[in-house]
C-alpha atoms as a PDB file:
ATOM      1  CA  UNK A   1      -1.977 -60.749  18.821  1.00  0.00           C
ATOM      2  CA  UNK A   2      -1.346 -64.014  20.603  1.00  0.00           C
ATOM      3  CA  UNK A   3      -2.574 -62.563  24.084  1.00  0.00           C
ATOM      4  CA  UNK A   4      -5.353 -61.063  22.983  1.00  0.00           C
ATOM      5  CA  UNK A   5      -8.619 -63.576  23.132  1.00  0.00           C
ATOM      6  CA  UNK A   6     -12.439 -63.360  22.602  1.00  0.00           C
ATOM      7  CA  UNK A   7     -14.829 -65.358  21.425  1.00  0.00           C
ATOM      8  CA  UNK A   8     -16.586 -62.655  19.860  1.00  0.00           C
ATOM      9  CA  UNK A   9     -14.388 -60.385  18.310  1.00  0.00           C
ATOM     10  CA  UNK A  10     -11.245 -62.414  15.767  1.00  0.00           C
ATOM     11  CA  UNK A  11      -7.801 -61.647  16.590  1.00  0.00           C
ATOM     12  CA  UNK A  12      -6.419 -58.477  14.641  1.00  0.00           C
ATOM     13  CA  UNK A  13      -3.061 -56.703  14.949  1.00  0.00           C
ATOM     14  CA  UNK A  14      -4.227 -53.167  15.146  1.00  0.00           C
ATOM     15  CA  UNK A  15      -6.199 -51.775  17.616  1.00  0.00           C
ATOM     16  CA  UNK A  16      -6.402 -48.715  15.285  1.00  0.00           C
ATOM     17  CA  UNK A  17      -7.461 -48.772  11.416  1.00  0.00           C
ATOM     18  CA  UNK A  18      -4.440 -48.057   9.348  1.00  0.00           C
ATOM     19  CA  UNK A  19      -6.212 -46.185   6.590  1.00  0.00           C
ATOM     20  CA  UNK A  20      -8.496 -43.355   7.811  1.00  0.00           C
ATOM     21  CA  UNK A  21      -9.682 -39.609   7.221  1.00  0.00           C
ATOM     22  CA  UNK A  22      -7.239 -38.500   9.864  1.00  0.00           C
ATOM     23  CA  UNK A  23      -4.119 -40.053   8.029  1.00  0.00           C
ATOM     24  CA  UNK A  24      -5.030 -38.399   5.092  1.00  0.00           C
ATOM     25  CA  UNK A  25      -5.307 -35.013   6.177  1.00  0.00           C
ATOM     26  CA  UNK A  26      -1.903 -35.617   8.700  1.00  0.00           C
ATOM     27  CA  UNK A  27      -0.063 -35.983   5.244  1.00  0.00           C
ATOM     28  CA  UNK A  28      -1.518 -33.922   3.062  1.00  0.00           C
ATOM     29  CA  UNK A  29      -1.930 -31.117   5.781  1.00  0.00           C
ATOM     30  CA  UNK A  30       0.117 -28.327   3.802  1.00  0.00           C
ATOM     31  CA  UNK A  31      -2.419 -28.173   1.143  1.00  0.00           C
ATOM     32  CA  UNK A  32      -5.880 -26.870   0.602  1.00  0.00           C
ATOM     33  CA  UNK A  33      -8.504 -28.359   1.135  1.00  0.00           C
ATOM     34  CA  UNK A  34      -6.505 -30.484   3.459  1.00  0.00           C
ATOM     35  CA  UNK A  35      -5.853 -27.779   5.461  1.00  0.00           C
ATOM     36  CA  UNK A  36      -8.974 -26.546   6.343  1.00  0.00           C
ATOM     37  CA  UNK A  37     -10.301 -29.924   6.740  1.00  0.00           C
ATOM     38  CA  UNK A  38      -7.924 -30.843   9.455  1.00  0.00           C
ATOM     39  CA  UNK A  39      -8.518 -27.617  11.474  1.00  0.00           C
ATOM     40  CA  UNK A  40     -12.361 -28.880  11.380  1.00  0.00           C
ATOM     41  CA  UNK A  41     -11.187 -32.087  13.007  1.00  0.00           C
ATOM     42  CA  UNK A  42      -8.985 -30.639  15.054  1.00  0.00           C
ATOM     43  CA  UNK A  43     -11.528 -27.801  16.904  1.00  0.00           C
ATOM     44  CA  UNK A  44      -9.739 -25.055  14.664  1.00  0.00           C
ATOM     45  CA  UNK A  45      -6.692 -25.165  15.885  1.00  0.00           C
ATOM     46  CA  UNK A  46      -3.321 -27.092  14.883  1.00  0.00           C
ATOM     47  CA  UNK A  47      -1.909 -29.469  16.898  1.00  0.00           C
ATOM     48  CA  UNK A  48       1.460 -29.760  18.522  1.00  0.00           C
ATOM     49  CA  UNK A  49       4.048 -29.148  16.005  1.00  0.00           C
ATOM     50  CA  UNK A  50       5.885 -32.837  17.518  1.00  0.00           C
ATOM     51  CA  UNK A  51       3.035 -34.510  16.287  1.00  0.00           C
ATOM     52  CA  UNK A  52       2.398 -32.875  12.972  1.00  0.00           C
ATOM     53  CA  UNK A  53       3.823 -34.302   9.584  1.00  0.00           C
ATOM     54  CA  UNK A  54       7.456 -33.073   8.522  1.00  0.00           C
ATOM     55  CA  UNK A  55       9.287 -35.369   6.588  1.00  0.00           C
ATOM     56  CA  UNK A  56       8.775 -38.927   5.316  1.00  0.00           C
ATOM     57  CA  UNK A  57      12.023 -40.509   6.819  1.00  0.00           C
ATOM     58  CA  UNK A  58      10.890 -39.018  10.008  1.00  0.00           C
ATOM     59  CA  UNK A  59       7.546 -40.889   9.785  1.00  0.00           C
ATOM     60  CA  UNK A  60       9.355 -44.146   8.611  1.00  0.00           C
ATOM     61  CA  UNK A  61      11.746 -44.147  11.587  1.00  0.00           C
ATOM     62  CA  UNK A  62       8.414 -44.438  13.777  1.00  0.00           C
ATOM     63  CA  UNK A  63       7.210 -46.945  11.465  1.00  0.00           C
ATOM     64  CA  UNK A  64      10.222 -49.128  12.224  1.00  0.00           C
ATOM     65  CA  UNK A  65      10.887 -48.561  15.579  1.00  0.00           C
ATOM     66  CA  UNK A  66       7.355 -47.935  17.649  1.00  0.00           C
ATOM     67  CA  UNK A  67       4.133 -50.348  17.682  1.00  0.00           C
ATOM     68  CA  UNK A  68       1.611 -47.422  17.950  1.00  0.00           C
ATOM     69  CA  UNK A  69       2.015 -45.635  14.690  1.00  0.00           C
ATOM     70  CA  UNK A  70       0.315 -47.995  12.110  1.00  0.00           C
ATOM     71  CA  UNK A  71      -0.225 -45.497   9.216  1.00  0.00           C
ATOM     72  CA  UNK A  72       0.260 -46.603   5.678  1.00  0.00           C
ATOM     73  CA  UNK A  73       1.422 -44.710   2.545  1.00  0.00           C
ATOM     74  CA  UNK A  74      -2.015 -42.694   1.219  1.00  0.00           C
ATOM     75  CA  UNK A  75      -1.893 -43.113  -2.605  1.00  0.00           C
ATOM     76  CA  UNK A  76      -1.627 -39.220  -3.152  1.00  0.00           C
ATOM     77  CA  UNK A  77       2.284 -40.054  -2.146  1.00  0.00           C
ATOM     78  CA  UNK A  78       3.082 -41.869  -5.840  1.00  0.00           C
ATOM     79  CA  UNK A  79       1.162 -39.228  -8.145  1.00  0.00           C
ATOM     80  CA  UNK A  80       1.423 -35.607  -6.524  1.00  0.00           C
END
């Protein structure tokens, strides 16, 4: 944040948005429509297994501990 300077663009701290299509369908992958909408954006196929949702804590832990993973809860998480 502090490195980063241009007069035309104002200093953010993601590179990334944190709330996008993509995030929503890398949660909510095990269930239709989700499912089918993800193989769209992925080409029709799945993709690596490592990077593919599996458990909350596991997704928290890279929360915590990396700078590149910037996702945010989806608000499907508190009502389904």
């Amino acid at each position: 944040y502090e490195a980063f300077d241009d007069p035309n663009i104002p200093k953010f701290h993601h590179g990334s948005h944190y709330s996008s299509s993509g995030i929503v369908l890398f949660y909510l992958i095990r269930m239709e429509p989700f499912t089918s909408h993800f193989l769209t954006l992925q080409g029709g196929k799945f993709d690596h297994a490592d990077r593919m949702f599996h458990s909350i804590s596991g997704c928290f832990n890279n929360l915590l501990n990396g700078s590149a993973d910037v996702k945010e809860l989806i608000p499907e998480f508190y009502y389904l």
